[in-house]
C-alpha atoms as a PDB file:
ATOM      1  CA  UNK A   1     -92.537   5.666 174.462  1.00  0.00           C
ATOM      2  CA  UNK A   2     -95.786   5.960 176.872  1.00  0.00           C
ATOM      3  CA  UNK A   3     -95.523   3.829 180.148  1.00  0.00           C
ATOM      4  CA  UNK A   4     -98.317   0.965 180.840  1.00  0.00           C
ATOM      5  CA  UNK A   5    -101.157   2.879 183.207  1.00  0.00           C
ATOM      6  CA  UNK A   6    -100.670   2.238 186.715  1.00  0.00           C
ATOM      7  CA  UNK A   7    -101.753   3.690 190.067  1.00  0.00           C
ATOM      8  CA  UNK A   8     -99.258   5.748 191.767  1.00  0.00           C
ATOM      9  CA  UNK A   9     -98.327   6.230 195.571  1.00  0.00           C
ATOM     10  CA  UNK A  10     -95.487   7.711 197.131  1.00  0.00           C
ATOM     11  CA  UNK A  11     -95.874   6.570 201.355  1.00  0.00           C
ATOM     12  CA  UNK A  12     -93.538   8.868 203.380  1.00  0.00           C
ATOM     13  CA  UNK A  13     -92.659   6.172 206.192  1.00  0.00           C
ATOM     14  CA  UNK A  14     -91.026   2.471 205.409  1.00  0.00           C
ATOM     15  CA  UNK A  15     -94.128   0.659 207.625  1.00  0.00           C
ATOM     16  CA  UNK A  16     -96.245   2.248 204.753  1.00  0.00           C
ATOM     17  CA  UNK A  17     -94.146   0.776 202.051  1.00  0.00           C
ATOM     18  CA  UNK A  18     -93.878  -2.834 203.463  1.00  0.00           C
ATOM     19  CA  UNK A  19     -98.135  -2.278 204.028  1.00  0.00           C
ATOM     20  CA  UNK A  20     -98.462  -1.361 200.114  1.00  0.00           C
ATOM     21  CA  UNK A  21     -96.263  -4.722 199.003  1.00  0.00           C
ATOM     22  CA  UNK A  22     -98.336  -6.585 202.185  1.00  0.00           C
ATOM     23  CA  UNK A  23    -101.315  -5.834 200.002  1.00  0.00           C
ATOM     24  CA  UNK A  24    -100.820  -5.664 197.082  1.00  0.00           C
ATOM     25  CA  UNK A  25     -98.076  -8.393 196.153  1.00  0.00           C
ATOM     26  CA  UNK A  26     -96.409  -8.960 192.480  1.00  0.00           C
ATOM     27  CA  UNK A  27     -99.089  -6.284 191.455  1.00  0.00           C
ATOM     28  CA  UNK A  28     -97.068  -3.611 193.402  1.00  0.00           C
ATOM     29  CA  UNK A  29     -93.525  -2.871 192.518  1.00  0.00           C
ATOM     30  CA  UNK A  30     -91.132  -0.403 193.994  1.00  0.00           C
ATOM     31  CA  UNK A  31     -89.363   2.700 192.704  1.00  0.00           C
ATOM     32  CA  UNK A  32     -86.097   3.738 193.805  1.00  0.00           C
ATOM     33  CA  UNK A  33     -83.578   5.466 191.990  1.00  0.00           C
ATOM     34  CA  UNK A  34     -85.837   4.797 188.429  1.00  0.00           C
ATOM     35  CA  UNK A  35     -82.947   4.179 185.852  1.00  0.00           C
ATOM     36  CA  UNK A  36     -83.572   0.554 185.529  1.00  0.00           C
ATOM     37  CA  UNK A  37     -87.584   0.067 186.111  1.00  0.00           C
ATOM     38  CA  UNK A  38     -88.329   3.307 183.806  1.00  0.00           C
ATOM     39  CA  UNK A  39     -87.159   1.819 180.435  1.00  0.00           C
ATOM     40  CA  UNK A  40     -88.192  -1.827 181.931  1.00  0.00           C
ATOM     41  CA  UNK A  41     -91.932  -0.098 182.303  1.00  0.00           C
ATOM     42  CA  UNK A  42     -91.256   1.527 178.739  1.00  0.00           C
ATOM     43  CA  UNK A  43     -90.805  -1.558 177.051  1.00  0.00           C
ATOM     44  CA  UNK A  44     -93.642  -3.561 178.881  1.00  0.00           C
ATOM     45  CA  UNK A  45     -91.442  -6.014 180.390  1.00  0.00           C
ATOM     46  CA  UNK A  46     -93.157  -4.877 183.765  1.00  0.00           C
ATOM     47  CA  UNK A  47     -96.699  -3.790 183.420  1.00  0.00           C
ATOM     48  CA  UNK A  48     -97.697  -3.270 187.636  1.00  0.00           C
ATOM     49  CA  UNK A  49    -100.997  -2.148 188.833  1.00  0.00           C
ATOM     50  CA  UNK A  50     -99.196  -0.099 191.316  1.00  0.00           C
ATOM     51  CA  UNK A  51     -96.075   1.763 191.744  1.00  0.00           C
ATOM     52  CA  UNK A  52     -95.030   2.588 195.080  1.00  0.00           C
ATOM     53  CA  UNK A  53     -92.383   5.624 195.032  1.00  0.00           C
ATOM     54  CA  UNK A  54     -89.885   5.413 197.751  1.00  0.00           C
ATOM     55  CA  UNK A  55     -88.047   8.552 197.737  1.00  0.00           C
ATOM     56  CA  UNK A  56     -90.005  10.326 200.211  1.00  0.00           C
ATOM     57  CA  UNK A  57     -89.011   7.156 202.495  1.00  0.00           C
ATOM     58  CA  UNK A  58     -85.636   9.225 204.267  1.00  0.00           C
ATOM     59  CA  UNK A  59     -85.352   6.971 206.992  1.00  0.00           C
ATOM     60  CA  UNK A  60     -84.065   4.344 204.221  1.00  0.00           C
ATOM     61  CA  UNK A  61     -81.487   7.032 203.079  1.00  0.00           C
ATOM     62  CA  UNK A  62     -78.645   6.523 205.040  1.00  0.00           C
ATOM     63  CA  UNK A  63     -74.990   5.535 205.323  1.00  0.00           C
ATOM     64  CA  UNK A  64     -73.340   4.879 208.799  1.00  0.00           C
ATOM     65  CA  UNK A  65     -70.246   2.758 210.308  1.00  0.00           C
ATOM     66  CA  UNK A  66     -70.828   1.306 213.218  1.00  0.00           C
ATOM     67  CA  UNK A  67     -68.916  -1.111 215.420  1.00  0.00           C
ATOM     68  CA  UNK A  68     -67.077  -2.397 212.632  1.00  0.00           C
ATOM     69  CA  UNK A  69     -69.879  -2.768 210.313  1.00  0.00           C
ATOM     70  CA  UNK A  70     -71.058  -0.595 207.405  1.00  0.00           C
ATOM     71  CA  UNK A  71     -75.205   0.150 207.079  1.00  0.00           C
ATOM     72  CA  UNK A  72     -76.381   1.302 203.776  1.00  0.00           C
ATOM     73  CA  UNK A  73     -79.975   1.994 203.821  1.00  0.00           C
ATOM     74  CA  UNK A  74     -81.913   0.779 200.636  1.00  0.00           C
ATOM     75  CA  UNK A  75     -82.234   4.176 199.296  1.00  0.00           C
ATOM     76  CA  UNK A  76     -79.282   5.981 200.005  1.00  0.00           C
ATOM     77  CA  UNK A  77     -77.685   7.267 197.071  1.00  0.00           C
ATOM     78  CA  UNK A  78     -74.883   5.662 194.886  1.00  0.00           C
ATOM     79  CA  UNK A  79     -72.747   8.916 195.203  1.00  0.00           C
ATOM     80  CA  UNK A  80     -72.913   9.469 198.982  1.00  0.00           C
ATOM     81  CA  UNK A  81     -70.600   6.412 198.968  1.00  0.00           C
ATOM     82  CA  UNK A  82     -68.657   8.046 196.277  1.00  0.00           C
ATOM     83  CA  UNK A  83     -68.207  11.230 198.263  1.00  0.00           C
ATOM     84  CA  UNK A  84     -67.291   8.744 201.663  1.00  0.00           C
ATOM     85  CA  UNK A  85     -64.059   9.297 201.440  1.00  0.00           C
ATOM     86  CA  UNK A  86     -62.912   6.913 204.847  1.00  0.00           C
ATOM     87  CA  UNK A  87     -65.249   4.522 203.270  1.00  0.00           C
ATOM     88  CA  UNK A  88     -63.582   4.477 200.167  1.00  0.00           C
ATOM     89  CA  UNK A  89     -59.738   4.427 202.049  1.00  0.00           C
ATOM     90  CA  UNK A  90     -60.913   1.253 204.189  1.00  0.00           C
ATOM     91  CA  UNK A  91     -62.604  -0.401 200.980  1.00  0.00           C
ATOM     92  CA  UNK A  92     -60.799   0.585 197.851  1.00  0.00           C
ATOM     93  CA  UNK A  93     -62.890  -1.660 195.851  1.00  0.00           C
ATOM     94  CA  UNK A  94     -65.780   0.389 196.260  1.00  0.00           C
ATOM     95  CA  UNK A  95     -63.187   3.201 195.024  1.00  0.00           C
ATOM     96  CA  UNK A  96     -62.192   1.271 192.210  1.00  0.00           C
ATOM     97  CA  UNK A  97     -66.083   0.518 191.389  1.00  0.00           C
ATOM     98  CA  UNK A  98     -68.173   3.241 191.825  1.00  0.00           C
ATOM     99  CA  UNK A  99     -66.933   5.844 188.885  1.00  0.00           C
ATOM    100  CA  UNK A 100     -67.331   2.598 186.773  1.00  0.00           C
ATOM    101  CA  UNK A 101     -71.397   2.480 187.345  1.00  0.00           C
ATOM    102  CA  UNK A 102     -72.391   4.620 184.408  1.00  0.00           C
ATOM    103  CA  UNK A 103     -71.991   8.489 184.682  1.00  0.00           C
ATOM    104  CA  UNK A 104     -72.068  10.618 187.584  1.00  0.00           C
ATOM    105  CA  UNK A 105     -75.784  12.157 186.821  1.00  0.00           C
ATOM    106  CA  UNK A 106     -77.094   8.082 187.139  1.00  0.00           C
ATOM    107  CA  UNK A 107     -74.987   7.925 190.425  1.00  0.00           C
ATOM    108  CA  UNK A 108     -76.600  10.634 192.180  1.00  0.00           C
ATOM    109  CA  UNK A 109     -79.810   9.002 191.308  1.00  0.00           C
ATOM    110  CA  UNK A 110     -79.178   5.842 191.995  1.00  0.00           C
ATOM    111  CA  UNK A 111     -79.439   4.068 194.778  1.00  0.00           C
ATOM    112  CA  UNK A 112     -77.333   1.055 196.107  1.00  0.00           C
ATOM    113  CA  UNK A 113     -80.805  -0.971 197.132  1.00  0.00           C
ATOM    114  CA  UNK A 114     -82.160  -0.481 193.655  1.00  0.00           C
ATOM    115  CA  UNK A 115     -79.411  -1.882 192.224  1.00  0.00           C
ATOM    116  CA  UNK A 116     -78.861  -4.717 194.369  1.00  0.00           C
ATOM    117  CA  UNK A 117     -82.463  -5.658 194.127  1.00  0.00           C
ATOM    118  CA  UNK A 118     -82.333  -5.076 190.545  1.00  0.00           C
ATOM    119  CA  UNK A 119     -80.027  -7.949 190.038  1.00  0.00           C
ATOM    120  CA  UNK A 120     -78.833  -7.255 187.150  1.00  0.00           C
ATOM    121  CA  UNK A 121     -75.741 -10.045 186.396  1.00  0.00           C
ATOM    122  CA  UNK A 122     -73.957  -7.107 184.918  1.00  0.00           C
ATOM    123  CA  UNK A 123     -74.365  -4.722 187.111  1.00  0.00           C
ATOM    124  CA  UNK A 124     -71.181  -3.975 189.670  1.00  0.00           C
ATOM    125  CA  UNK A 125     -73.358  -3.590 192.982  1.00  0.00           C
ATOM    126  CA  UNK A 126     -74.312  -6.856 193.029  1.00  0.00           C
ATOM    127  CA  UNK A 127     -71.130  -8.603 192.561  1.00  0.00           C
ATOM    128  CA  UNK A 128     -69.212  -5.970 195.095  1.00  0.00           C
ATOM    129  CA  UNK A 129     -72.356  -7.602 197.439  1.00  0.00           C
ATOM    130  CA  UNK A 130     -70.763 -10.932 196.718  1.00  0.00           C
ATOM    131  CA  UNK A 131     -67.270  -9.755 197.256  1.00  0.00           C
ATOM    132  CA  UNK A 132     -67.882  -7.801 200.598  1.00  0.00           C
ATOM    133  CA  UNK A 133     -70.043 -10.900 201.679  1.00  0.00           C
ATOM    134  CA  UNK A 134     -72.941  -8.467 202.331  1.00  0.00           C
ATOM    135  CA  UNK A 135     -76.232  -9.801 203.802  1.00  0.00           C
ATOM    136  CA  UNK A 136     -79.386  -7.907 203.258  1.00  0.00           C
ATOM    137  CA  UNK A 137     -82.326  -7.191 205.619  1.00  0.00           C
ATOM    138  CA  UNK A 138     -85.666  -7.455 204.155  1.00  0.00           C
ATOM    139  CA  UNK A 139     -88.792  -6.335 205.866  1.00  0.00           C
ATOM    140  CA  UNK A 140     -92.371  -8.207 205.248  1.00  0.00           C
ATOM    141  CA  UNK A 141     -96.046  -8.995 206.906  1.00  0.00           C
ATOM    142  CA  UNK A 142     -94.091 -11.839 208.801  1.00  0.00           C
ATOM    143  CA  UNK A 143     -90.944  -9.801 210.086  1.00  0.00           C
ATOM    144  CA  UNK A 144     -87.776  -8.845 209.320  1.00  0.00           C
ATOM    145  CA  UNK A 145     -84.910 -11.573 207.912  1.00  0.00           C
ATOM    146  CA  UNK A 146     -81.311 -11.246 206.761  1.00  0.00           C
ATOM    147  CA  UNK A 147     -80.544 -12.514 203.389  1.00  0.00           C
ATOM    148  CA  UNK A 148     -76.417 -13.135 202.625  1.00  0.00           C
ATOM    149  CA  UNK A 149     -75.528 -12.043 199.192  1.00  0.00           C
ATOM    150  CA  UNK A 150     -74.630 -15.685 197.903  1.00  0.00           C
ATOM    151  CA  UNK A 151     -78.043 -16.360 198.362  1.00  0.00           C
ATOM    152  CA  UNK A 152     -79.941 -13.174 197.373  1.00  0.00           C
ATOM    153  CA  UNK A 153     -79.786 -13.982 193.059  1.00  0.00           C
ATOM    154  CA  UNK A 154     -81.621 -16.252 191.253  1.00  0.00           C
ATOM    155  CA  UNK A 155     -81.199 -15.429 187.909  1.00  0.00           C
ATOM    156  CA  UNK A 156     -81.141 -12.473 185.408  1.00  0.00           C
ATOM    157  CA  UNK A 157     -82.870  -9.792 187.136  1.00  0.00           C
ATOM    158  CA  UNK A 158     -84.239 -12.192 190.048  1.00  0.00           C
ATOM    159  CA  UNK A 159     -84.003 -11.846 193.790  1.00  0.00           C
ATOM    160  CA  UNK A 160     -85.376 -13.680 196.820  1.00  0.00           C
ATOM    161  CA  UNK A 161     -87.106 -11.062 197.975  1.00  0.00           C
ATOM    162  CA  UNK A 162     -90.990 -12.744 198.709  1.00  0.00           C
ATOM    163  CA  UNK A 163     -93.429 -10.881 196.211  1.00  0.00           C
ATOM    164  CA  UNK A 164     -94.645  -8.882 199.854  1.00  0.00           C
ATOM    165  CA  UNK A 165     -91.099  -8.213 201.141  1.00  0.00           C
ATOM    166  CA  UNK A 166     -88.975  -4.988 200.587  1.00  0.00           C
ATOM    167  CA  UNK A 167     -85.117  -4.368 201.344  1.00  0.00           C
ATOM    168  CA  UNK A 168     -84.331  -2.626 203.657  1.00  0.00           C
ATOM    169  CA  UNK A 169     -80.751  -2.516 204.337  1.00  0.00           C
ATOM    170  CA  UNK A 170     -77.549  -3.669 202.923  1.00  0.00           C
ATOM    171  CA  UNK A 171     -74.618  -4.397 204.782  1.00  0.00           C
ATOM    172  CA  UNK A 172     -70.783  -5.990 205.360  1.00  0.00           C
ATOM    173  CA  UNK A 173     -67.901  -5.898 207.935  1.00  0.00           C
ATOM    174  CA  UNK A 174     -64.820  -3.428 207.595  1.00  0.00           C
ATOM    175  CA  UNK A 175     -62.125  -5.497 206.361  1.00  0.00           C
ATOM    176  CA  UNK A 176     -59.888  -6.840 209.137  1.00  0.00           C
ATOM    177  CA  UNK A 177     -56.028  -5.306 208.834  1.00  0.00           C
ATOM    178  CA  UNK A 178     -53.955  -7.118 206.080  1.00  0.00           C
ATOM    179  CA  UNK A 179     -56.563  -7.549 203.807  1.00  0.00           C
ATOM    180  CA  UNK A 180     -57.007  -6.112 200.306  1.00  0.00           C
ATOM    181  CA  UNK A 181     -59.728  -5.037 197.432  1.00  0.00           C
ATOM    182  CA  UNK A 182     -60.354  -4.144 194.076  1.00  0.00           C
ATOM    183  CA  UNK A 183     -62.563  -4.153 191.387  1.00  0.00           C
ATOM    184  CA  UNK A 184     -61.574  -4.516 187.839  1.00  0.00           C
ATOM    185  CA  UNK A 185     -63.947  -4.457 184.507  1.00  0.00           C
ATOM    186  CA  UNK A 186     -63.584  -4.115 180.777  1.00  0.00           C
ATOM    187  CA  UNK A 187     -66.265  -2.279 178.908  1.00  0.00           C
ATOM    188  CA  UNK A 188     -66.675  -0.850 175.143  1.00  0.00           C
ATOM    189  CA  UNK A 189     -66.836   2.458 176.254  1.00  0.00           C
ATOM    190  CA  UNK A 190     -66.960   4.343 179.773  1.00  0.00           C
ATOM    191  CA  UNK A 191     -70.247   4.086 181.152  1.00  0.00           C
ATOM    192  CA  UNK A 192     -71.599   1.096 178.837  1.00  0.00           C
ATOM    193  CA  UNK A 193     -72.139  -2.239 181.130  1.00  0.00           C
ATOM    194  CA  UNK A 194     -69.209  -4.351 181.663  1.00  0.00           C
ATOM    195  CA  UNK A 195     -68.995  -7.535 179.249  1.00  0.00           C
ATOM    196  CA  UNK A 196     -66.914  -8.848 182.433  1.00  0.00           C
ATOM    197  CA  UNK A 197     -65.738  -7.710 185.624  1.00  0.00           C
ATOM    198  CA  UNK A 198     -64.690  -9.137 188.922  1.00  0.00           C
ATOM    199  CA  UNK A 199     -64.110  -7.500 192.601  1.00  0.00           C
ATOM    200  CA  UNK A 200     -62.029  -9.524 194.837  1.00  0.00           C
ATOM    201  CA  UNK A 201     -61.111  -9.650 198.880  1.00  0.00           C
ATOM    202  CA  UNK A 202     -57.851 -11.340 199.910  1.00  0.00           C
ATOM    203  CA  UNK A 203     -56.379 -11.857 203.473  1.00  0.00           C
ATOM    204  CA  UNK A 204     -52.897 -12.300 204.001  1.00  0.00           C
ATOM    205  CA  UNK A 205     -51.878 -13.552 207.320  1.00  0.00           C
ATOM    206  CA  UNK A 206     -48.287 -12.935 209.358  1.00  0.00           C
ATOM    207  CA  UNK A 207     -47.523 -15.842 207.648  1.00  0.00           C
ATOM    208  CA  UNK A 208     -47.847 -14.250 203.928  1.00  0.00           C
ATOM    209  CA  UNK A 209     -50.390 -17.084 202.995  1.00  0.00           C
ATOM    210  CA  UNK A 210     -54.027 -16.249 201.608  1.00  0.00           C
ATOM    211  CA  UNK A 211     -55.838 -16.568 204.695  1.00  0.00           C
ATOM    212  CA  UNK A 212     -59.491 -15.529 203.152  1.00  0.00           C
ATOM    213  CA  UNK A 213     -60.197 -14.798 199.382  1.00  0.00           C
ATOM    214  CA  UNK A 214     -63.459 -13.689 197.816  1.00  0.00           C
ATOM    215  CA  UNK A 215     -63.489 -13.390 193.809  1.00  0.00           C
ATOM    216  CA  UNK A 216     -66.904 -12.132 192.343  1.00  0.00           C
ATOM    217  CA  UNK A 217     -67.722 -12.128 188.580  1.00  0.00           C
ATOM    218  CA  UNK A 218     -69.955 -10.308 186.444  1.00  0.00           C
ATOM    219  CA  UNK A 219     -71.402 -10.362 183.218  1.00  0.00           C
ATOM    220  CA  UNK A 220     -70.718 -14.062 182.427  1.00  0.00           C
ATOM    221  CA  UNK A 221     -73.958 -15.353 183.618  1.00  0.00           C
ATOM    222  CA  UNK A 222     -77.333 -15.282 184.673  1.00  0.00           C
ATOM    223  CA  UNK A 223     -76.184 -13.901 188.305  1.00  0.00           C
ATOM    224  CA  UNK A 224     -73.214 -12.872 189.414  1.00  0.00           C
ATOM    225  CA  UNK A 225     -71.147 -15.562 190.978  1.00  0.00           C
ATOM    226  CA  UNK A 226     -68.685 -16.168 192.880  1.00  0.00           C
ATOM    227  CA  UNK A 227     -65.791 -18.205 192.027  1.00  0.00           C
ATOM    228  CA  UNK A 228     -65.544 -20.547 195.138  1.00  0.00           C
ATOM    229  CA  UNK A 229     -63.218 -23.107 193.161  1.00  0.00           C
ATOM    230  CA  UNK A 230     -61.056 -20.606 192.547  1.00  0.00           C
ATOM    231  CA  UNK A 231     -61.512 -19.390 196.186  1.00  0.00           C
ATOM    232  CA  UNK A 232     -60.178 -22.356 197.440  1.00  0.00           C
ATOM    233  CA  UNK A 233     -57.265 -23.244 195.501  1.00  0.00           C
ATOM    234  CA  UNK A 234     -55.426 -19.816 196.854  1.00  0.00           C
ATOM    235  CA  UNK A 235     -56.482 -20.112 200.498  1.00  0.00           C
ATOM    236  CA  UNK A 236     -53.389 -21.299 202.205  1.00  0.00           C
ATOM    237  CA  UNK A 237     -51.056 -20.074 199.469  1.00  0.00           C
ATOM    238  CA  UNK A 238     -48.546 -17.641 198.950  1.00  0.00           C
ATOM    239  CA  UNK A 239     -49.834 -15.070 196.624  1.00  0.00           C
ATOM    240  CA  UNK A 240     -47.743 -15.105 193.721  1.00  0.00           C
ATOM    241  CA  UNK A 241     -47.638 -15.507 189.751  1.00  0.00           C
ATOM    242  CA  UNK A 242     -48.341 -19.505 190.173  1.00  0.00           C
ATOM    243  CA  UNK A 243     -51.259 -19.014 192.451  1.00  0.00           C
ATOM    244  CA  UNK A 244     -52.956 -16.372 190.284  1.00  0.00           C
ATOM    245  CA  UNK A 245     -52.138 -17.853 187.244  1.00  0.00           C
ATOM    246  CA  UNK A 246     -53.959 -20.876 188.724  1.00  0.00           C
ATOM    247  CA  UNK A 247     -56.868 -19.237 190.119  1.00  0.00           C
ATOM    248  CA  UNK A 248     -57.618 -16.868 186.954  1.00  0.00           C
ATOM    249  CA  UNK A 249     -57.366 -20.075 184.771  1.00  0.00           C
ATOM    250  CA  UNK A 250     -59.767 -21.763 186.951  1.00  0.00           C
ATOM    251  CA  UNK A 251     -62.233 -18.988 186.803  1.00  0.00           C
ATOM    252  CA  UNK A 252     -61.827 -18.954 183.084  1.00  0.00           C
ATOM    253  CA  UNK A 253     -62.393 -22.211 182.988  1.00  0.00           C
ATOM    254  CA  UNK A 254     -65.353 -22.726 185.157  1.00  0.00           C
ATOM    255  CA  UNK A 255     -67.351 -19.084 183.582  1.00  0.00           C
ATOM    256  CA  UNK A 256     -70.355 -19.884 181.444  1.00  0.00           C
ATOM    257  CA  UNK A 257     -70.447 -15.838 179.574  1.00  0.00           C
ATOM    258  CA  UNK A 258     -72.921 -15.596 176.940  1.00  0.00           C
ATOM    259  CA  UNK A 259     -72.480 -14.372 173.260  1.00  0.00           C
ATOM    260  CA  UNK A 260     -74.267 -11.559 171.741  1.00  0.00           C
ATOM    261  CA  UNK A 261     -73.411  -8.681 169.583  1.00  0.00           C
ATOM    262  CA  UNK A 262     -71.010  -7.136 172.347  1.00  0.00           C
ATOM    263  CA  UNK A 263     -68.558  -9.933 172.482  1.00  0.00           C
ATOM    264  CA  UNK A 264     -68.529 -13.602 172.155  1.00  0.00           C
ATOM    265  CA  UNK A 265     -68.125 -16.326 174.770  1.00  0.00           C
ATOM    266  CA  UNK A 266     -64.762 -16.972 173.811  1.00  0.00           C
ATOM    267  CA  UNK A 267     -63.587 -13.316 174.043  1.00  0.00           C
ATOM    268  CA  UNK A 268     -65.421 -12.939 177.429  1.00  0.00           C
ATOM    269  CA  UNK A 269     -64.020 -15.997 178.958  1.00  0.00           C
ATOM    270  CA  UNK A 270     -60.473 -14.562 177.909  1.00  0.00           C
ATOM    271  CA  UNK A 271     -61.294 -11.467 179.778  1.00  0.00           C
ATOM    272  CA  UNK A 272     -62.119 -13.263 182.926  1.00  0.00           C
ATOM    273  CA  UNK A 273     -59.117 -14.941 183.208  1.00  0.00           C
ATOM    274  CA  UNK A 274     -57.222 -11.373 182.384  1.00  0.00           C
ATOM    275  CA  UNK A 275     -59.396  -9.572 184.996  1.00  0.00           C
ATOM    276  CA  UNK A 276     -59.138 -11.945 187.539  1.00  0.00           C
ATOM    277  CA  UNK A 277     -55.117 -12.036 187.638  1.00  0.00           C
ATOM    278  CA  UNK A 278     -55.063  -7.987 187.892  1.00  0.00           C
ATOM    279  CA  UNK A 279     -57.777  -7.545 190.394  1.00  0.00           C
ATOM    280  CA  UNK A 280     -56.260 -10.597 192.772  1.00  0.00           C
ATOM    281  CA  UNK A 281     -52.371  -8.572 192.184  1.00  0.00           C
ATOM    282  CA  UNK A 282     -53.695  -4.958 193.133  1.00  0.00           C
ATOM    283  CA  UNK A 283     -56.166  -6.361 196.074  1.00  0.00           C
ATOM    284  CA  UNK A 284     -53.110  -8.584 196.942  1.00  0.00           C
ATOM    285  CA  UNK A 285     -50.516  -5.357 197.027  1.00  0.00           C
ATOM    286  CA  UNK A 286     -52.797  -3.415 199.057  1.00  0.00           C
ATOM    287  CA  UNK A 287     -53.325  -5.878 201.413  1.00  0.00           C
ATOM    288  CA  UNK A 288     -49.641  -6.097 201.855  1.00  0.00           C
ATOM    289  CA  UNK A 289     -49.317  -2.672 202.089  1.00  0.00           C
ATOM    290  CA  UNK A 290     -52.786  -2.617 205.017  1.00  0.00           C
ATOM    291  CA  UNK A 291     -51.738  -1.330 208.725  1.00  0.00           C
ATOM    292  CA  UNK A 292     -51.400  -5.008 211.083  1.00  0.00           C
END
């Protein structure tokens, strides 16, 4: 299938890219890793006057831990987090996540800012945003501005990025000691999109109560969400069977999946509540298990 006609530039600097969207707007649109906007450009569902090619941007392809905080630069590749490997031991649900997104050859073209602006409700970056409580820096005409993850979707495929802004960086804390992750999802087949999924962040205190939880769900909505009711019925509980039982049932409860030809409502909204209990037990046990 021939791709819409467009003009093509490829700026080598980030200043360059942010001058492209300055000018040219909506009409411009940005390629990172390609997997999503090439069959989106395929089918016509985005027809720009423009494309503007990031990949010879390598100041955006980075990965560093600093202070306590993680930078991912908008273009650095889905499997240099894979290969991180004291990443990946401070943050198994990036561990647990990562071999999930599709096969390896889409991970080492893929990039974590593509996805995450992609916003794709089924997608895993974007609810592991939600999870690590991310925030995202965005560069425009007017300056640079931070973005946190709850408020960075607005619907299937939708952002908050300004029509002349791009992203620039993603990034989260290091979990404090005695706090756990994971990611859990159920798909048809390995590498298919998830018809549900959830990462989750618990703190336990000295105490053994939930000082902090984070549950994130995808591919029961427009966006991914997070489950704040849920949230806040285990905070200041022990974890146990009678807290997650609650707090799955509650996000059963409160998910609005779709039905299509993959599953139906009913069987995703079963999921959820399955998901949800095993992700909050193995973030829970590794947070017990997380040097005070």
């Amino acid at each position: 299938m021939k791709l819409p006609r467009f003009d093509y530039v490829a700026p080598g600097t980030f200043e360059e890219a942010v001058s492209l969207k300055t000018q040219h707007g909506d009409e411009a649109i940005l390629l990172a890793g390609g997997q999503s906007l090439i069959p989106l450009l395929a089918f016509r569902f985005a027809s720009p006057s423009l494309l503007v090619d990031l990949n010879r941007v390598d100041e955006l392809a980075y990965l560093r831990v600093d202070e306590g905080w993680v930078h991912v630069g908008a273009m650095a590749r889905q499997n240099a987090v894979e290969e991180s490997a004291g990443l990946l031991e401070r943050l198994p649900v990036l561990a647990d996540a990562l071999p999930l997104i599709g096969h390896r050859t889409i991970r080492n073209r893929g990039t974590v800012g593509g996805s995450i602006a992609h916003a794709d409700p089924a997608a895993e970056w974007p609810a592991l945003a939600l999870a690590l409580g991310a925030t995202m820096e965005v560069t425009g005409p007017n300056g640079t501005r931070t973005l946190e993850a709850v408020e960075f979707f607005h619907g299937p495929m939708t952002n908050s990025l300004e029509p002349d802004e791009v992203l620039r960086e993603v990034r989260f804390r290091l979990p404090e000691p005695g706090t756990g992750s994971a990611f859990v999802e159920h798909a048809r087949r390995y590498g298919d999109f998830a018809l549900a999924g959830t990462a989750t962040m618990i703190g336990i205190d000295r105490d053994g109560l939930v000082s902090t939880a984070r549950i994130a769900l995808l591919g029961v909505g427009g966006t991914p969400v997070r489950a704040m009711e849920a949230e806040r019925q285990l905070e200041g509980q022990p974890l146990n069977d009678a807290s997650i039982g609650a707090a799955a049932a509650t996000c059963r409860e409160t998910a609005d999946p779709p039905s299509d030809i993959h599953g139906s409502s009913e069987y995703r909204h079963h999921l959820v509540g399955v998901l949800v209990g095993r992700a909050l037990r193995l973030a829970g046990a590794r947070a017990r298990v997380a040097p005070a």
